[in-house]
Protein backbone atom coordinates (compact mmCIF):
# COMPACT_ATOMS: atom_id res chain seq x y z
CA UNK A 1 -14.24 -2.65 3.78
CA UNK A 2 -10.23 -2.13 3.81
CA UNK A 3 -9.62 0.40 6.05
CA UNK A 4 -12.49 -0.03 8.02
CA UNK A 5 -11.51 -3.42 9.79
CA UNK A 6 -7.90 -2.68 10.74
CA UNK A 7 -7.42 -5.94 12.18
CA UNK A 8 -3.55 -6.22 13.12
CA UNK A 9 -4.31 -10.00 13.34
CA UNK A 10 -6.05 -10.47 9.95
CA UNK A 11 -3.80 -10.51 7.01
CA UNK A 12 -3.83 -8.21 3.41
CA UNK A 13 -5.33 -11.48 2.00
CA UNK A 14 -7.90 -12.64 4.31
CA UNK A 15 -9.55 -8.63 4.58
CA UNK A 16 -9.65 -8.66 0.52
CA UNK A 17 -11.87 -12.24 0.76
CA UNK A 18 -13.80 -11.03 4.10
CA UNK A 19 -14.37 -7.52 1.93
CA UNK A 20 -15.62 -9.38 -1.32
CA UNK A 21 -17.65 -11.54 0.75
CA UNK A 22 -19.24 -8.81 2.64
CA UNK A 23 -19.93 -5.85 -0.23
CA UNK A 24 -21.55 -9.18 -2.01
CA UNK A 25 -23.46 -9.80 0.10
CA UNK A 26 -24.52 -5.88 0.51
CA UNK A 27 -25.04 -5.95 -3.25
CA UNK A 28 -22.26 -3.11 -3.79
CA UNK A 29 -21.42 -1.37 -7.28
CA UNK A 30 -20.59 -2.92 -9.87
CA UNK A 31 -17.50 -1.12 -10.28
CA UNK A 32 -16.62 -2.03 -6.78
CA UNK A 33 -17.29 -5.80 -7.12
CA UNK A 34 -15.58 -6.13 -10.12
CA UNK A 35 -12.30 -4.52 -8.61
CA UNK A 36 -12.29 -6.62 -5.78
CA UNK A 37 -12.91 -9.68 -7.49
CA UNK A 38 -9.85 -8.59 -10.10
CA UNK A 39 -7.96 -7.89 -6.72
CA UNK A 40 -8.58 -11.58 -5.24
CA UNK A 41 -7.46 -13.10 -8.68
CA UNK A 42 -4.30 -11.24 -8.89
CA UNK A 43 -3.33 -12.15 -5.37
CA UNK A 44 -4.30 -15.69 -5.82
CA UNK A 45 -2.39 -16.00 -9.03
CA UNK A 46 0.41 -14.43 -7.12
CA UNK A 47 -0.19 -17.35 -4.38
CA UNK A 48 -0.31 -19.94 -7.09
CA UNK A 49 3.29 -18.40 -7.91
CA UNK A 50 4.58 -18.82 -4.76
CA UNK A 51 3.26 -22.02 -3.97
CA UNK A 52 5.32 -23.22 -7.63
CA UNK A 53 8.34 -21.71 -5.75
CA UNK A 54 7.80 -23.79 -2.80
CA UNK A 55 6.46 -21.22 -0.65
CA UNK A 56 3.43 -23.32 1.08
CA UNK A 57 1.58 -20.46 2.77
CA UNK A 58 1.43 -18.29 -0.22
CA UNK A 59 3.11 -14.84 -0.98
CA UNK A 60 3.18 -12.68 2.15
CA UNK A 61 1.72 -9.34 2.92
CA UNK A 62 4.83 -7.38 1.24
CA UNK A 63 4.29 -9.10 -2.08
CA UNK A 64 0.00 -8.48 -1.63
CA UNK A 65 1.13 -5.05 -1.14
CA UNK A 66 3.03 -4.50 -4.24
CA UNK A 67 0.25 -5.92 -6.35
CA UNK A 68 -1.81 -3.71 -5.28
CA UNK A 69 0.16 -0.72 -5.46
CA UNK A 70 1.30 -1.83 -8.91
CA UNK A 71 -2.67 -2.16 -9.92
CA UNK A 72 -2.79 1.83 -8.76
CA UNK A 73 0.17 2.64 -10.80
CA UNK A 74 -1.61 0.89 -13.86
CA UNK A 75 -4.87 2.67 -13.04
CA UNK A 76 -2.87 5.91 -12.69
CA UNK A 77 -1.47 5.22 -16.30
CA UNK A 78 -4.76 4.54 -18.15
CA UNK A 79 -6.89 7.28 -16.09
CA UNK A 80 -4.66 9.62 -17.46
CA UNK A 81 -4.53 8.20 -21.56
CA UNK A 82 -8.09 7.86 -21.04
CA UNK A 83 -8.14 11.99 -19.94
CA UNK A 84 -6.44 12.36 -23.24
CA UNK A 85 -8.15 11.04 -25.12
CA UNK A 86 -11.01 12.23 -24.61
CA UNK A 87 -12.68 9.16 -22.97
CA UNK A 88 -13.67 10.64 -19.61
CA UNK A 89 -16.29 8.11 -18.30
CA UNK A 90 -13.21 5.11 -18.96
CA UNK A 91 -11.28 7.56 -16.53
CA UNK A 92 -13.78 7.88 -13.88
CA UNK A 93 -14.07 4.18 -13.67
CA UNK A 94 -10.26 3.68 -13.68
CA UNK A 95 -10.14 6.49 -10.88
CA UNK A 96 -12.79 4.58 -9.08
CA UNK A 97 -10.90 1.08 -9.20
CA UNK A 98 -8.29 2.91 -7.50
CA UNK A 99 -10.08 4.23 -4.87
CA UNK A 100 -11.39 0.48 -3.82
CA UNK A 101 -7.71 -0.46 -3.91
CA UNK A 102 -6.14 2.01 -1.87
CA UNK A 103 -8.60 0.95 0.77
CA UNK A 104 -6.37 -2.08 1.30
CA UNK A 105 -3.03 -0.39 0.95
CA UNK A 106 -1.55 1.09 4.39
CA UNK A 107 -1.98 4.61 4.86
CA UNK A 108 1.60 6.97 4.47
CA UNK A 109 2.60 8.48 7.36
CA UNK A 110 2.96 12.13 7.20
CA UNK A 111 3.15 14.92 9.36
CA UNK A 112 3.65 14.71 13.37
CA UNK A 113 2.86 10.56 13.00
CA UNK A 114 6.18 11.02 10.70
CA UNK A 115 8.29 12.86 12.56
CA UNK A 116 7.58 11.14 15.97
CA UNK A 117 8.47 7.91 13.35
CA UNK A 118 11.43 9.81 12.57
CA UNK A 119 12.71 10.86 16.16
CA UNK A 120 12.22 7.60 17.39
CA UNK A 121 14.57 5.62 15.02
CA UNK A 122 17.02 8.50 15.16
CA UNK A 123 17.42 8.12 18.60
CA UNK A 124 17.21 4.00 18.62
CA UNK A 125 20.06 3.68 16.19
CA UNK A 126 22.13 6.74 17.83
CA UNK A 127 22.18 8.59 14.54
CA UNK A 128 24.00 12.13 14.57
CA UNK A 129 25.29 13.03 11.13
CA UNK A 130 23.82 12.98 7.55
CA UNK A 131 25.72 10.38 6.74
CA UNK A 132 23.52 8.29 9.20
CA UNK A 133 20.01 9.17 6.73
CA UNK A 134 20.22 5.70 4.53
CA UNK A 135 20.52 3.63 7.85
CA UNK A 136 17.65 5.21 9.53
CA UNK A 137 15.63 5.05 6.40
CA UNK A 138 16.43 0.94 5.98
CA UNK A 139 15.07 1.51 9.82
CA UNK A 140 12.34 3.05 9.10
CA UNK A 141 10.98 1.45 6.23
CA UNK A 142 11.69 -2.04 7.99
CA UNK A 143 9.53 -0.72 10.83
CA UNK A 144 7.12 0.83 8.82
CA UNK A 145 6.63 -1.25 5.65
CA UNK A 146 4.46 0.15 3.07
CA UNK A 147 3.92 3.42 4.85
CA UNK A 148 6.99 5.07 4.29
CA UNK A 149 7.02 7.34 1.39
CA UNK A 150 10.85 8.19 0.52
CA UNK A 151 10.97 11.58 -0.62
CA UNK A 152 9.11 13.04 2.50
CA UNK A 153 10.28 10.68 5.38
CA UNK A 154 14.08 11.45 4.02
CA UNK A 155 13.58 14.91 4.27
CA UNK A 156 12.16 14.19 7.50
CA UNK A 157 15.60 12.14 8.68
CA UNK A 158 17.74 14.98 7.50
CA UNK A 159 15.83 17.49 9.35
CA UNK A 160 16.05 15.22 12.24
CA UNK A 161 19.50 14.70 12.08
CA UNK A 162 20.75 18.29 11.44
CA UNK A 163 17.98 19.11 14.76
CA UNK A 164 20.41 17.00 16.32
């Protein structure tokens, strides 16, 4: 599903209808059919949107990818009241809707993939001092979109830069 077909060609949208088609037609869980039929209606309604705002192809992959990362957040939310509640099979489920998400969201880098992320825009833009870390994050986030988390890839650009 998701991750599995990393297709550079194929967009967010088209692997969410190609994934729904194919785990139908495997006869997966329910759980994970239901997610990713909710995931094809919000993105369509999100197309439906953008086609009102005179967008004619539909919302792009940035605005696929916040719906889905705002679905997480929501899951995230409701696992955790469900936890509290005492309602631990609603959490599971929620906790398993978010793991049939994520599989469409990009993975972070982290680690050496970072860093090497990190060097490279460093030295591209020239950057010397700290006062160089929000360019090279606009940098980095521009060439990296939706796998940049901010806390750990600016720690990553002030390491760089004080290496430097």
């Amino acid at each position: 599903m998701g991750r599995e077909d990393t297709s550079e060609t194929m967009s967010l949208k088209a692997r969410i209808v190609q994934a729904l088609k194919s785990e139908t037609e495997k006869g997966a869980s329910d759980v994970e059919l239901a997610t990713l039929r909710l995931i094809e209606c919000a993105v369509r309604d999100r197309d439906v949107c953008a086609r009102g705002r005179g967008v004619g192809e539909g919302c792009p992959d940035a605005d696929v990818r916040a719906v889905l990362e705002t679905m997480v957040a929501q899951r995230e939310v409701s696992a955790r009241e469900h936890d509290s509640a005492g309602r631990i099979e609603d959490a599971i489920r929620e906790r398993e809707e978010i793991e049939v998400i994520e599989k469409f969201l990009p993975v972070p880098l982290s680690g050496a993939k970072l860093n090497a992320a990190v060097q490279d825009i460093v030295e591209d833009l020239g950057a010397s001092k700290l006062k160089d870390v929000g360019r090279c994050m606009s940098a980095l986030k521009d060439k990296f979109p939706g796998m940049v988390e901010s806390g750990t890839a600016g720690k990553a650009v002030r390491d760089a830069l004080t290496r430097s």
